[in-house]
N, C-alpha and C. Protein backbone atom coordinates (compact mmCIF):
# COMPACT_ATOMS: atom_id res chain seq x y z
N UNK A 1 41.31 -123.18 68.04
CA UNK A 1 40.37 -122.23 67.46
C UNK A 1 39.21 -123.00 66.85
N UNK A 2 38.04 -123.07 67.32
CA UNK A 2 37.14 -123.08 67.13
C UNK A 2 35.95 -122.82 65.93
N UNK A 3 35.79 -123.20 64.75
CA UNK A 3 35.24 -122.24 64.09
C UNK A 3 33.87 -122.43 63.46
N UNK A 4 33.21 -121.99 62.96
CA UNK A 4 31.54 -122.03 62.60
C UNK A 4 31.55 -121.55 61.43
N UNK A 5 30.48 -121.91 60.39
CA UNK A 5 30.47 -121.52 59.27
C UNK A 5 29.15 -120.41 60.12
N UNK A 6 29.13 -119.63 59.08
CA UNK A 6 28.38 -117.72 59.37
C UNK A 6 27.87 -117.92 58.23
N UNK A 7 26.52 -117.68 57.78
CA UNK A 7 25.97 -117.21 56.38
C UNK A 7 25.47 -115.41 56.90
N UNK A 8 25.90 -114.67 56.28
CA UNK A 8 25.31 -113.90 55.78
C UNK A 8 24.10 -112.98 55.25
N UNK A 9 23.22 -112.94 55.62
CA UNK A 9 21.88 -112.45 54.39
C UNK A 9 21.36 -111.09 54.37
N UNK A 10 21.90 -110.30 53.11
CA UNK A 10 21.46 -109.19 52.80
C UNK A 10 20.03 -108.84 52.16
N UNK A 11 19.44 -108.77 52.68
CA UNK A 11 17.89 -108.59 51.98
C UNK A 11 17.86 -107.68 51.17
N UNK A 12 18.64 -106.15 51.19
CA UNK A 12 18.02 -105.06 50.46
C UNK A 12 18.95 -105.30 49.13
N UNK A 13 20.37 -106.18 49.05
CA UNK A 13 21.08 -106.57 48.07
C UNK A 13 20.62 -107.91 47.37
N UNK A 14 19.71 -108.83 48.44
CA UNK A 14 19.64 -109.88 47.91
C UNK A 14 20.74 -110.63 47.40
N UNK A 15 21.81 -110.69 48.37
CA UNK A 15 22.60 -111.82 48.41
C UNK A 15 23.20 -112.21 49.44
N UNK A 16 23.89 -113.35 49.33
CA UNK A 16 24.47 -114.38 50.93
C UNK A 16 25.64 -114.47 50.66
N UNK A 17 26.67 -114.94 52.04
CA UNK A 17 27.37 -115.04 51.99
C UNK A 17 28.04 -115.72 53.03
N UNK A 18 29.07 -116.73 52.85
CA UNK A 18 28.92 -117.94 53.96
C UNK A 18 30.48 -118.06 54.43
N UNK A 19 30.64 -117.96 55.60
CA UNK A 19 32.49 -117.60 56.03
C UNK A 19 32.53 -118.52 57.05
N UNK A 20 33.74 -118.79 57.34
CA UNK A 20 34.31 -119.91 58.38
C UNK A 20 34.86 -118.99 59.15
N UNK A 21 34.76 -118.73 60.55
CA UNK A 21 35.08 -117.99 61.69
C UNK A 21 35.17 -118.46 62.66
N UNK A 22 35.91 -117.79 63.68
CA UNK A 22 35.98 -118.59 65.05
C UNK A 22 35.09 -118.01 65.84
N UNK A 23 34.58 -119.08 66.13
CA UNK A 23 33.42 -118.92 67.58
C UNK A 23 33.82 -117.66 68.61
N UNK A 24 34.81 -117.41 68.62
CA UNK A 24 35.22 -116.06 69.75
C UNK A 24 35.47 -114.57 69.15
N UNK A 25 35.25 -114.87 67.85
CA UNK A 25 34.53 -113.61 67.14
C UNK A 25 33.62 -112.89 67.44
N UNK A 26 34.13 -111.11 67.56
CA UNK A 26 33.09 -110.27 67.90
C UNK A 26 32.89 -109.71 67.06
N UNK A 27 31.29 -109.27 67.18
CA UNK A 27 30.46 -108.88 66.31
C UNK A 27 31.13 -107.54 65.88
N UNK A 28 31.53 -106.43 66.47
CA UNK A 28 32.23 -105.47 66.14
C UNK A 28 33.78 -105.55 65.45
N UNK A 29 34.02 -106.85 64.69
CA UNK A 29 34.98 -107.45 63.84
C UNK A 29 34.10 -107.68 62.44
N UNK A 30 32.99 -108.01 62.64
CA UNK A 30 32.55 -108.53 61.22
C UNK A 30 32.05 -107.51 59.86
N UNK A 31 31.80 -105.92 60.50
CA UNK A 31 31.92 -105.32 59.18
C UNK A 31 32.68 -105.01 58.96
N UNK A 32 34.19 -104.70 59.30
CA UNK A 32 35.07 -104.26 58.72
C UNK A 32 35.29 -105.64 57.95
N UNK A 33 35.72 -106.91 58.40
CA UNK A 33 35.71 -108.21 57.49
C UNK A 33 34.89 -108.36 56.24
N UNK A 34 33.70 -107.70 56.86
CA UNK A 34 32.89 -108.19 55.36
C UNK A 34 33.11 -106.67 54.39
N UNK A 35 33.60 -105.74 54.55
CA UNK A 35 33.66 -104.32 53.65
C UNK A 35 35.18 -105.09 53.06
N UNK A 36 35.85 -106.28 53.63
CA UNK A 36 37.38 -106.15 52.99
C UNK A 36 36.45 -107.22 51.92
N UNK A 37 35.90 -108.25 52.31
CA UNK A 37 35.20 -109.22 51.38
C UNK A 37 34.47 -108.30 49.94
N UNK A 38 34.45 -107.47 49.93
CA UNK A 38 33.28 -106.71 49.18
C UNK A 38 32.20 -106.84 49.31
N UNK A 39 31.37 -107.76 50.75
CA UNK A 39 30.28 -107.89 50.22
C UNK A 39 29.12 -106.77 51.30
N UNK A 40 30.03 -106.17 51.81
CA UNK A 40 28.97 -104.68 52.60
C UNK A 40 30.13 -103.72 51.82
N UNK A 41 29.04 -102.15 51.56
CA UNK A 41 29.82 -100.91 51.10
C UNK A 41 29.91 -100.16 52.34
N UNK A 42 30.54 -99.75 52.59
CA UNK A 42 30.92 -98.43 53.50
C UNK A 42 29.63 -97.74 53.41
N UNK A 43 29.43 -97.47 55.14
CA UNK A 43 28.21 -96.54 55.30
C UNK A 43 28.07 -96.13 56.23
N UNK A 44 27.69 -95.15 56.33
CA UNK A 44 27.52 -94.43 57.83
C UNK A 44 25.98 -94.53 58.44
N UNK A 45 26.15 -95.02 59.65
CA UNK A 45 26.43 -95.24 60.62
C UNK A 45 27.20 -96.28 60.80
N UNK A 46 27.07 -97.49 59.73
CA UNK A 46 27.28 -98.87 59.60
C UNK A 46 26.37 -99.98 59.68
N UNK A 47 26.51 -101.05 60.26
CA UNK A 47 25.99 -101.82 60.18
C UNK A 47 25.43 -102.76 61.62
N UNK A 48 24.68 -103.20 61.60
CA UNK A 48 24.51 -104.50 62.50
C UNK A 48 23.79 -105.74 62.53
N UNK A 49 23.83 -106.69 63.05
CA UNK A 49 23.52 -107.70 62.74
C UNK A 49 22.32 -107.99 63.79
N UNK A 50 21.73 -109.40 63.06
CA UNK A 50 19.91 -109.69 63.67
C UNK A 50 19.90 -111.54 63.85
N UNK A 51 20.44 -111.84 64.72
CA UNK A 51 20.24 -113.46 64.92
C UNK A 51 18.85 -114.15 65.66
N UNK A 52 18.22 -114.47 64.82
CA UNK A 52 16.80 -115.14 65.14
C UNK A 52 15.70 -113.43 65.55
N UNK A 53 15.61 -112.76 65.19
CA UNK A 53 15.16 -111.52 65.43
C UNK A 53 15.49 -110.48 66.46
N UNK A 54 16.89 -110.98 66.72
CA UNK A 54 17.46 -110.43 68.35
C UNK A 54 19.09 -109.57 67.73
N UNK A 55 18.84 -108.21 67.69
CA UNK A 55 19.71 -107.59 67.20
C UNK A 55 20.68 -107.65 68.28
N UNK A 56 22.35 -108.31 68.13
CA UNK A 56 23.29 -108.39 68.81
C UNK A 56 24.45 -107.55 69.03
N UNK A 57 24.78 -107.65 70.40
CA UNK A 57 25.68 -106.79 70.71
C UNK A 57 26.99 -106.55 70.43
N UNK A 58 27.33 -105.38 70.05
CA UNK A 58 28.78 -105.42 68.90
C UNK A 58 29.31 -105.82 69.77
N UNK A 59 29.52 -105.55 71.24
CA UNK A 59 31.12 -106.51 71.94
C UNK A 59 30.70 -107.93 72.36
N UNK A 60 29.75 -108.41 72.00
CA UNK A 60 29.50 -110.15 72.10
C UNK A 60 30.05 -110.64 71.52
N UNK A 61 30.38 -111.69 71.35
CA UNK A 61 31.38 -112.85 70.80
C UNK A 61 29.81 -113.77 69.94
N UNK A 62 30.04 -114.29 68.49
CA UNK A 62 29.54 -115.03 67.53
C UNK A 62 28.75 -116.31 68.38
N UNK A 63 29.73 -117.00 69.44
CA UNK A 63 29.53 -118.13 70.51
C UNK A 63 28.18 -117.91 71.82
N UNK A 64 28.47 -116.47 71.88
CA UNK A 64 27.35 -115.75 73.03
C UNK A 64 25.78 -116.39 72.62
N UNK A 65 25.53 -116.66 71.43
CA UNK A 65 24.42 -116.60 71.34
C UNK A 65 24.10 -118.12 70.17
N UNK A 66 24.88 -119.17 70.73
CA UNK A 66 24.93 -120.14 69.78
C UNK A 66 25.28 -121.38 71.14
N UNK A 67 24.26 -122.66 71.12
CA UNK A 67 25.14 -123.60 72.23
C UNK A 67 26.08 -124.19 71.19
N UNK A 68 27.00 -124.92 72.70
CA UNK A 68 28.25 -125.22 72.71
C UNK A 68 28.40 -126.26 71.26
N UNK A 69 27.60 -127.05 70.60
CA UNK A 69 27.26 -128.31 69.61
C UNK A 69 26.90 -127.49 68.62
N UNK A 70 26.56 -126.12 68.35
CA UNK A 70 26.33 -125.82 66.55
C UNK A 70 27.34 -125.49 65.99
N UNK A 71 27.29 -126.05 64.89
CA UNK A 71 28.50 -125.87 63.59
C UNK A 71 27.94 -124.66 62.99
N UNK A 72 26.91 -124.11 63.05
CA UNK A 72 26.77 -122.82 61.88
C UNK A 72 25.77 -121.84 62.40
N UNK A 73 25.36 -120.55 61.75
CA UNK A 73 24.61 -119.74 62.25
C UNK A 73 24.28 -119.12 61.25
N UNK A 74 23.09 -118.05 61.14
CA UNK A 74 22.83 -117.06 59.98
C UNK A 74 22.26 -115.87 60.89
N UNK A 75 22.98 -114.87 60.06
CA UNK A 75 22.72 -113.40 60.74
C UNK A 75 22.24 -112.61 59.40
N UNK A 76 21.18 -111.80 59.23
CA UNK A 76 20.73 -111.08 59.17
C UNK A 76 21.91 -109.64 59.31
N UNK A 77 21.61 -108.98 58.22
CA UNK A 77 22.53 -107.89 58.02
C UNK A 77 21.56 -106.42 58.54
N UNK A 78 21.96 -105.68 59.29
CA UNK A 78 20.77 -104.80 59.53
C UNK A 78 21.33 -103.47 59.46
N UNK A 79 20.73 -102.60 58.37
CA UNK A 79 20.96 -101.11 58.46
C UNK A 79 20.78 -99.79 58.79
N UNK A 80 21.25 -99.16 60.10
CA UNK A 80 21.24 -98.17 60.79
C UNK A 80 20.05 -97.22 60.17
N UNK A 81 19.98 -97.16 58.97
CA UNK A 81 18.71 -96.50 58.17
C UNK A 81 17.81 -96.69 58.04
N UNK A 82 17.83 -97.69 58.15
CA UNK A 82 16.27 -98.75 58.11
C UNK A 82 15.91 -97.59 59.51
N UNK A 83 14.41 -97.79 59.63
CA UNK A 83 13.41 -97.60 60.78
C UNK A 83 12.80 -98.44 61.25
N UNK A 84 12.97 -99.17 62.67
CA UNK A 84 12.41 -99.90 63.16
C UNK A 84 11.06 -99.41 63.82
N UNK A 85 9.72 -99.91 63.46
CA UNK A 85 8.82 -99.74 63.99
C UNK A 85 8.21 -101.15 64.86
């Protein structure tokens, strides 16, 4: 098992948060993980995430979008409410 440190970054909370995960982690695993962490609240629609400005696909794997040599990544927390223009 494989694993990568993940930071976190909530902009509208203004805070981070930095986890050790395995590279074959899917994205449709990480809010329920982070609602057990406390550090997302329960919300409807939920949540999704934004790596380098490229909102990712909940059944992709953490690795999909990282080469084979990085130890770490940062995602961007993104909320269904927000309006993208």
């Amino acid at each position: 098992m494989d694993a990568i440190q993940v930071r976190f970054s909530d902009f509208v909370k203004r805070s981070e948060l930095t986890l050790s995960l395995p590279r074959d982690t899917r994205f449709s695993a990480l809010t329920p993980l982070l609602y057990e962490k406390g550090f997302l609240t329960p919300q409807k629609p939920g949540y999704r995430y934004l790596f380098q400005d490229h909102l990712c696909g909940e059944n992709h794997l953490l690795e999909d979008y990282l080469p084979a040599e990085a130890s770490s990544m940062e995602l961007e927390i993104f909320r269904y409410p927000q309006i993208m223009v």
